[in-house]
N, C-alpha and C. Protein backbone atom coordinates (compact mmCIF):
# COMPACT_ATOMS: atom_id res chain seq x y z
N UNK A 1 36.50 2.89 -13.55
CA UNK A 1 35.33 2.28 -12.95
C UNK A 1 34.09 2.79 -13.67
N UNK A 2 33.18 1.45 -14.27
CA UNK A 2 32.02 2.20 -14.70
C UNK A 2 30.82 3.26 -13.85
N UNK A 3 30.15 4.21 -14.59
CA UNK A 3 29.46 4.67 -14.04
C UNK A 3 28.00 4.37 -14.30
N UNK A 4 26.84 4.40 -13.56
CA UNK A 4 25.90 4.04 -13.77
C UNK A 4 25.03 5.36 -14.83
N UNK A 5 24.33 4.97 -15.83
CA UNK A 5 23.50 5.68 -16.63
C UNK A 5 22.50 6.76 -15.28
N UNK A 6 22.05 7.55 -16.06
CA UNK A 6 20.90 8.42 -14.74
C UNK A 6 19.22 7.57 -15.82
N UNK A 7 19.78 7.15 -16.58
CA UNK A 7 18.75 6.54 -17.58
C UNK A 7 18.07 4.96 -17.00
N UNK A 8 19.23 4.85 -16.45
CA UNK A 8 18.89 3.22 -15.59
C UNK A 8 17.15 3.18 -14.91
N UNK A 9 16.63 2.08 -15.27
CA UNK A 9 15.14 1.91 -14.80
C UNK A 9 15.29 1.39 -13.21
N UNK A 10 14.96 2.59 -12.04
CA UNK A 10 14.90 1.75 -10.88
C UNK A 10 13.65 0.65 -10.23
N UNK A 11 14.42 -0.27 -9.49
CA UNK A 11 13.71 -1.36 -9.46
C UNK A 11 11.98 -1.12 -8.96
N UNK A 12 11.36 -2.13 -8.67
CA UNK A 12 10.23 -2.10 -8.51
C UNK A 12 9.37 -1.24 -7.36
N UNK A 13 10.30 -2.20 -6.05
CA UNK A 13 10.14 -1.01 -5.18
C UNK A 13 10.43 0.34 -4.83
N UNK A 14 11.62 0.63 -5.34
CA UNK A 14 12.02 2.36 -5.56
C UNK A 14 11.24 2.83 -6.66
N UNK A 15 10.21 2.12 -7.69
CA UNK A 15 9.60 3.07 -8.19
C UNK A 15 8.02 3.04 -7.67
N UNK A 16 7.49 2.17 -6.87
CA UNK A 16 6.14 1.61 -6.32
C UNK A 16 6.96 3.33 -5.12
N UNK A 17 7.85 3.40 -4.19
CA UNK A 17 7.76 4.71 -3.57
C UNK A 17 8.45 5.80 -4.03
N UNK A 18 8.89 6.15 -5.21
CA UNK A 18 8.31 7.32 -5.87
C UNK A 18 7.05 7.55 -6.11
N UNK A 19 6.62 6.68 -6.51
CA UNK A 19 5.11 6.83 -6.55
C UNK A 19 4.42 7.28 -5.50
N UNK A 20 4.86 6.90 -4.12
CA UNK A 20 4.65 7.06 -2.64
C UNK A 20 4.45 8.64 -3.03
N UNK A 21 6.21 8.67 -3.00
CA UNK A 21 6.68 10.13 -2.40
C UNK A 21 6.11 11.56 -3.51
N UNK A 22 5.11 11.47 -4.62
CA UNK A 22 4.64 11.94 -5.29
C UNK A 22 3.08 12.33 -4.86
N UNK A 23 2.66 11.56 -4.05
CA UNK A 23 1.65 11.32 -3.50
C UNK A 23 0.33 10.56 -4.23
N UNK A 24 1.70 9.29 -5.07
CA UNK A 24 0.21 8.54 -5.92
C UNK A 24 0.62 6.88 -5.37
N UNK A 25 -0.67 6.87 -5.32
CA UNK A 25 -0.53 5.18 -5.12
C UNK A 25 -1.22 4.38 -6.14
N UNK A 26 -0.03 3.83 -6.56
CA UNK A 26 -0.18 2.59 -7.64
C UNK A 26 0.15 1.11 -7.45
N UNK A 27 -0.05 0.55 -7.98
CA UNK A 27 -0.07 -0.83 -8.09
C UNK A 27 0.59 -2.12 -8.71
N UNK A 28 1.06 -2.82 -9.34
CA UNK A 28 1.64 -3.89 -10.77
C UNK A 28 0.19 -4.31 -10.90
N UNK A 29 0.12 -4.52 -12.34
CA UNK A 29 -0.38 -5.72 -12.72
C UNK A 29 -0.23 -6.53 -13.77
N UNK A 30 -0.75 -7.52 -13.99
CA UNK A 30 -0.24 -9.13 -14.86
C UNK A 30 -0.65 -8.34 -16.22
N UNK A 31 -0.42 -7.67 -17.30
CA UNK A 31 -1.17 -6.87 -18.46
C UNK A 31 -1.58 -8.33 -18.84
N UNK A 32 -1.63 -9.93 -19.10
CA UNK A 32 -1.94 -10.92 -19.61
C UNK A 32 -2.92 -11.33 -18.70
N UNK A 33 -3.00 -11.28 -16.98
CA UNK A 33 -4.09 -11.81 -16.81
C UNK A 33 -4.89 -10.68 -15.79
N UNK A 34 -4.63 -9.59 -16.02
CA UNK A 34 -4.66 -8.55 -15.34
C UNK A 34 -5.04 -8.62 -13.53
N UNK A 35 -4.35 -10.06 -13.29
CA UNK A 35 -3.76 -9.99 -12.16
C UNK A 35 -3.25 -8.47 -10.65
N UNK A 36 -3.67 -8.34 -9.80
CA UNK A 36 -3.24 -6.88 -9.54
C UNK A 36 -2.83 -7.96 -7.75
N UNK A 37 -1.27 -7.21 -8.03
CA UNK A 37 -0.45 -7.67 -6.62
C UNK A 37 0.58 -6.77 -5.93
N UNK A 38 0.99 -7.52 -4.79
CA UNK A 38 1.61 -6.40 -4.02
C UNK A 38 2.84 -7.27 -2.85
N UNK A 39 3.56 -6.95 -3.28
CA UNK A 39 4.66 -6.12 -3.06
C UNK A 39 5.51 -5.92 -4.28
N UNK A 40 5.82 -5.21 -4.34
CA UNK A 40 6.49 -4.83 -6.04
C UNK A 40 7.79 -5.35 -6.58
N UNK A 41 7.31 -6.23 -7.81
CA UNK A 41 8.14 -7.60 -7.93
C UNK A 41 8.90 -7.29 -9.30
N UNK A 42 9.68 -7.82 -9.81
CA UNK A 42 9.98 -8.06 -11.19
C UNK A 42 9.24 -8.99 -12.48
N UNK A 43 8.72 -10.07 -11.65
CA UNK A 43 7.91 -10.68 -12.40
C UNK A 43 6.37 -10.94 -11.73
N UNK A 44 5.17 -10.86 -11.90
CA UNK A 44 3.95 -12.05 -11.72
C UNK A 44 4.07 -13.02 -10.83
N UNK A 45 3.43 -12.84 -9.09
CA UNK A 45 3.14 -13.72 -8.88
C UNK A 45 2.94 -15.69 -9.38
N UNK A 46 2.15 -15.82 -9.94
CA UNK A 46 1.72 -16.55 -10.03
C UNK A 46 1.47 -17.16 -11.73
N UNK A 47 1.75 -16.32 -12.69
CA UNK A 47 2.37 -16.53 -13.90
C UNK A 47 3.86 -16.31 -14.30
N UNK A 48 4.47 -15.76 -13.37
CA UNK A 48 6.18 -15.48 -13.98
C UNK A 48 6.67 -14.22 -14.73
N UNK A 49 5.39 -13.99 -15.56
CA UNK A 49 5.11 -12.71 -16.51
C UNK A 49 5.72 -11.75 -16.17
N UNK A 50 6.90 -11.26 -17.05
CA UNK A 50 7.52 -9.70 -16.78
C UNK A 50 7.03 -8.62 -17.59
N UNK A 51 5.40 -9.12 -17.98
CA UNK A 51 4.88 -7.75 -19.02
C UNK A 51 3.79 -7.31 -17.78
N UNK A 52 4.65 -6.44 -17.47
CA UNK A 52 3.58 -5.42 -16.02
C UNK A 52 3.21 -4.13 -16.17
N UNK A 53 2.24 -3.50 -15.78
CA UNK A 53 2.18 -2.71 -15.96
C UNK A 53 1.82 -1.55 -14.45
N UNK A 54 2.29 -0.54 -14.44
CA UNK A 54 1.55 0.24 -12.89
C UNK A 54 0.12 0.56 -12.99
N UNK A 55 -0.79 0.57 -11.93
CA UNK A 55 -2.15 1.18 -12.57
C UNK A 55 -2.30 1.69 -11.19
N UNK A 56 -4.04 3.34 -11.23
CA UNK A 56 -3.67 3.36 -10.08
C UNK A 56 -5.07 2.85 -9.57
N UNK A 57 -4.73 1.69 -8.41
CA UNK A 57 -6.29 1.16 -7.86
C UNK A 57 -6.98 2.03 -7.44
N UNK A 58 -8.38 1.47 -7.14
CA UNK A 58 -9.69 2.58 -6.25
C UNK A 58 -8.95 3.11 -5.36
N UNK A 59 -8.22 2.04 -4.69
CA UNK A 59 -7.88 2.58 -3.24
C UNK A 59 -8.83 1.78 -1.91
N UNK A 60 -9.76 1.41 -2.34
CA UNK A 60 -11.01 1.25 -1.37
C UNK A 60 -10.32 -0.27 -1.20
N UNK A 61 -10.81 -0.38 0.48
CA UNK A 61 -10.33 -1.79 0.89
C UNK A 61 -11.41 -2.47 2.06
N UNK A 62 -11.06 -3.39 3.09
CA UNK A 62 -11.85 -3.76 3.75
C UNK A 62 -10.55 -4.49 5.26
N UNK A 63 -10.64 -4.11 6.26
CA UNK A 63 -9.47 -4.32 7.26
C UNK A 63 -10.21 -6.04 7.34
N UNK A 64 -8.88 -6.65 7.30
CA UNK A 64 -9.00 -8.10 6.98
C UNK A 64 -8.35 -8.35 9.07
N UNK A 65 -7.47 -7.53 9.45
CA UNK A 65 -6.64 -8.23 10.88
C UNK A 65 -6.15 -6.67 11.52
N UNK A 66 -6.46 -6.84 12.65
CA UNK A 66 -6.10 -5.43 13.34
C UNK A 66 -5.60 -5.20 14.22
N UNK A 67 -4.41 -4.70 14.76
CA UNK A 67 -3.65 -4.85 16.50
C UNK A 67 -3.86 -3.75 16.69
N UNK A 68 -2.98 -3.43 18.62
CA UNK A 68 -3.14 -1.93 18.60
C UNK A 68 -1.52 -2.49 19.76
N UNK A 69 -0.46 -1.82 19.10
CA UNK A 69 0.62 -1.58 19.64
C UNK A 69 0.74 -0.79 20.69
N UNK A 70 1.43 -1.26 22.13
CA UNK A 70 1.63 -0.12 23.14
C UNK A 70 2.79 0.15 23.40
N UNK A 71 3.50 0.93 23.13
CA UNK A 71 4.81 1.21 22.96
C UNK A 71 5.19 2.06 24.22
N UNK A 72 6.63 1.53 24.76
CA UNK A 72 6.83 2.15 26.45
C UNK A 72 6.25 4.02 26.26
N UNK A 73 5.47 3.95 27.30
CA UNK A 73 5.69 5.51 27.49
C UNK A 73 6.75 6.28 27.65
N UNK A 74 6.51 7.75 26.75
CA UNK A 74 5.48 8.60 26.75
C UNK A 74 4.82 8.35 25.05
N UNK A 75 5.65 7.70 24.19
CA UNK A 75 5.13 7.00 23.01
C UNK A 75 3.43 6.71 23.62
N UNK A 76 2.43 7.14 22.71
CA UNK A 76 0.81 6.37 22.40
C UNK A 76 0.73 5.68 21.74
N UNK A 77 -0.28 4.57 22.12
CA UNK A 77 -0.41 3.54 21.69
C UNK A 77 -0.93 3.84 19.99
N UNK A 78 -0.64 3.04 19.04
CA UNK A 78 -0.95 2.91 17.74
C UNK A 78 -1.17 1.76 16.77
N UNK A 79 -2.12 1.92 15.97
CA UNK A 79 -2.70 0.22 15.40
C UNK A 79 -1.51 0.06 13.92
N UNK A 80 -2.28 -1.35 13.67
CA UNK A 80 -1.31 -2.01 12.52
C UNK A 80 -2.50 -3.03 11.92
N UNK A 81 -2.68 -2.57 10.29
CA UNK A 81 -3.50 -3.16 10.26
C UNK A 81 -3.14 -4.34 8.69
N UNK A 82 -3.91 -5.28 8.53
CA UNK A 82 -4.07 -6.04 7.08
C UNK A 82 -5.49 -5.58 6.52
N UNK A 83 -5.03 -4.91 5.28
CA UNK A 83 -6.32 -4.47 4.79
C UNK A 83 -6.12 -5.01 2.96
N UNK A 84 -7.30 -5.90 2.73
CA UNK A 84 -7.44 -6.08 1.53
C UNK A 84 -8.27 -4.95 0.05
N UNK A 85 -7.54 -4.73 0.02
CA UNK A 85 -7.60 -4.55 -1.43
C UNK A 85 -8.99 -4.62 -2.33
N UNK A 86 -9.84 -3.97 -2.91
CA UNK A 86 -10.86 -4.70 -3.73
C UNK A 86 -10.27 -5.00 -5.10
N UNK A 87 -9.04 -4.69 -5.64
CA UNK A 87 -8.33 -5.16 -6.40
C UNK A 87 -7.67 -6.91 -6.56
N UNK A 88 -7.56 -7.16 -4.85
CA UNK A 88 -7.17 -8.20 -4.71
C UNK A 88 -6.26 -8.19 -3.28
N UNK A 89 -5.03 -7.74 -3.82
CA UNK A 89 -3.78 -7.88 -2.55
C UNK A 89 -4.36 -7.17 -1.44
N UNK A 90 -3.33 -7.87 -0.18
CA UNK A 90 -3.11 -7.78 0.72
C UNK A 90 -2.11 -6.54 0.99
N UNK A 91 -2.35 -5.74 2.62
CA UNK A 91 -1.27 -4.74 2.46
C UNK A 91 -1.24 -4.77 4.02
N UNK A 92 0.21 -4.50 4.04
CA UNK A 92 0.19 -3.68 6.03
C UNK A 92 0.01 -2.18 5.92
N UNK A 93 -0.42 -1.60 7.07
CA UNK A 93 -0.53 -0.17 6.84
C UNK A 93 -1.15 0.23 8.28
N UNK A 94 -2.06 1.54 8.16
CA UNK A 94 -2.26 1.86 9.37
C UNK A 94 -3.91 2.32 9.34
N UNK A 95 -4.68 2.50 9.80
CA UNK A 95 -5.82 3.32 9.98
C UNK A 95 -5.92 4.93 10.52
N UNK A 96 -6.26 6.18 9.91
CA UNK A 96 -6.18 7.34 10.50
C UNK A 96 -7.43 7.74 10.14
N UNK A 97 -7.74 8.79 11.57
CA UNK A 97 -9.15 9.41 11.42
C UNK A 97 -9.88 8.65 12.22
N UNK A 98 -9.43 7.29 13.10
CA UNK A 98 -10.59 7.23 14.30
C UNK A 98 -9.34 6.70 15.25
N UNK A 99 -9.54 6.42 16.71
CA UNK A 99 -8.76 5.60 17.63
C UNK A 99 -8.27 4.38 17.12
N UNK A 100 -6.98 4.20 17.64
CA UNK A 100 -6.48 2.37 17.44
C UNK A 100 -7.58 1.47 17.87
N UNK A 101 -7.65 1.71 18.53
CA UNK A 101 -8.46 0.22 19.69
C UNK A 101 -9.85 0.42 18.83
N UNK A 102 -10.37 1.53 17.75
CA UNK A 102 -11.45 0.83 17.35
C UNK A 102 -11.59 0.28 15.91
N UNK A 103 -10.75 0.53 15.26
CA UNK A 103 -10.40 -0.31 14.41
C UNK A 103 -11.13 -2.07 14.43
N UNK A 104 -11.86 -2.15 13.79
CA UNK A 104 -12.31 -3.77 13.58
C UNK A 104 -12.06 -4.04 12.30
N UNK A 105 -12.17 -5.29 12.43
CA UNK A 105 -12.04 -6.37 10.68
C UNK A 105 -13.45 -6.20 10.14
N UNK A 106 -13.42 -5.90 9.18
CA UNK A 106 -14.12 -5.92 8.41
C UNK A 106 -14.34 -4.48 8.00
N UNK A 107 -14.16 -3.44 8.68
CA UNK A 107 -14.12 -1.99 8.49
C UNK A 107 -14.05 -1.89 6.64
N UNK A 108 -14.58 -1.03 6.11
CA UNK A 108 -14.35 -0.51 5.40
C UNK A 108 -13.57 0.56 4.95
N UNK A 109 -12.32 1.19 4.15
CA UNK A 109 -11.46 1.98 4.12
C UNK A 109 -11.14 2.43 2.90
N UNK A 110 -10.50 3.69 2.55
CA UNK A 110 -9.96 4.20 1.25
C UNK A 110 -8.78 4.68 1.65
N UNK A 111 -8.00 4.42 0.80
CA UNK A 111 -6.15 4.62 0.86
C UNK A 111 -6.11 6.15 0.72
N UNK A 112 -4.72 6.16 1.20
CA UNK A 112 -4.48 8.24 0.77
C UNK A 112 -3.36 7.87 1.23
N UNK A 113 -2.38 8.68 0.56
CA UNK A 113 -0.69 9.37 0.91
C UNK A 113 -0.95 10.41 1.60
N UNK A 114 0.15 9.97 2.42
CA UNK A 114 0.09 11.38 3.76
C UNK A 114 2.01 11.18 3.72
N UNK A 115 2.34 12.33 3.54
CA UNK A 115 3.75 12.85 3.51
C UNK A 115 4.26 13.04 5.28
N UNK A 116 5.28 12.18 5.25
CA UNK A 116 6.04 12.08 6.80
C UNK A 116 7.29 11.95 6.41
N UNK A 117 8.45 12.74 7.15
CA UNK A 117 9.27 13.06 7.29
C UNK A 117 10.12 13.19 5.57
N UNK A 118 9.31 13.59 4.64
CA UNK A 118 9.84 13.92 3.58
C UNK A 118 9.63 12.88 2.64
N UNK A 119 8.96 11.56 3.02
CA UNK A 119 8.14 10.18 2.13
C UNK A 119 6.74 10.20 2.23
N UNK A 120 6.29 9.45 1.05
CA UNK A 120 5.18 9.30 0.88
C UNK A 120 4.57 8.20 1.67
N UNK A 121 3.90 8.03 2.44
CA UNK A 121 3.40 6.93 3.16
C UNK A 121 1.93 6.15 2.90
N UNK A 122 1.53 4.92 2.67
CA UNK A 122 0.29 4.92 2.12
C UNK A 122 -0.56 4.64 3.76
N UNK A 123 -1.63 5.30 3.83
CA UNK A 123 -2.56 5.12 5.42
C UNK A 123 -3.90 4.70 4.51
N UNK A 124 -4.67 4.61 5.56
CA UNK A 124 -5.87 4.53 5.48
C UNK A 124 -7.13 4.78 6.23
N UNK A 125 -8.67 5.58 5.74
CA UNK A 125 -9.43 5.99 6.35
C UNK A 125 -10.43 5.56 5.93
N UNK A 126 -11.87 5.24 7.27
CA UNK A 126 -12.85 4.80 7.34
C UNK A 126 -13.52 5.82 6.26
N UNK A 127 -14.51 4.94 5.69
CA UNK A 127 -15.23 5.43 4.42
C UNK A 127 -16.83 4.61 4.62
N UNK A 128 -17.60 5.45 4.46
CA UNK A 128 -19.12 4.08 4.49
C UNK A 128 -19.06 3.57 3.79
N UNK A 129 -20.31 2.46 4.32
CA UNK A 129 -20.78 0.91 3.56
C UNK A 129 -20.75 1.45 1.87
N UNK A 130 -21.26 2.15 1.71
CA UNK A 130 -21.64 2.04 -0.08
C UNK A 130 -20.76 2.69 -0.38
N UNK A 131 -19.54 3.12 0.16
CA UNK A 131 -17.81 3.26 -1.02
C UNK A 131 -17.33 1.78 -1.67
């Protein structure tokens, strides 16, 4: 039975969370139309293009949609948010550093890895108007 190389390139998403679990957050993008997207693909959105490259964004975003989950007690309640990108994409994730319930759209935010249960996780925290 063959064995697999340790040389083998893992796929997109096992290397988008190494990246996690390192505590860097990176990105794909189109190197032809420097396109920048998300969820971590084999090819380009929207050209097909398999010449990609990782880069690592600002980070800085803007909460586009915001809930606040209540999960049966003794679990606290916790938000879920869509936060765009000034790169472009869209992401799910979370807000840390103020309450769920105040979380609004349009908030302004900067990404950070925060290490949980031994992974890299990408969150996000309120940042002022001129970040």
């Amino acid at each position: 039975m063959p064995t697999q190389s340790s040389s083998v390139d893992p796929g997109p998403q096992a290397r988008y969370e190494a990246y996690l679990d390192e505590g860097r957050f990176m990105l794909q993008r189109d190197r032809a139309s420097g396109e920048h997207f998300f969820y971590p693909r084999v090819a380009a959105p929207r050209s097909g293009s398999r010449d990609l490259e990782w880069v690592a964004p600002s980070g800085l975003a803007r909460v586009y949609a915001a809930t606040v989950i209540h999960p049966k007690p003794p679990e606290p309640p916790y938000g879920v948010v869509l936060v765009d990108l000034d790169e472009g994409p869209r992401l799910m994730s979370r807000v840390e550093g103020i309450p769920a319930h105040e979380v609004r759209i349009g908030l302004r935010v900067r990404a950070r890895v925060v290490q949980e249960a031994g992974r890299g996780v990408l969150v996000f925290e309120p940042v002022s108007e001129q970040a």
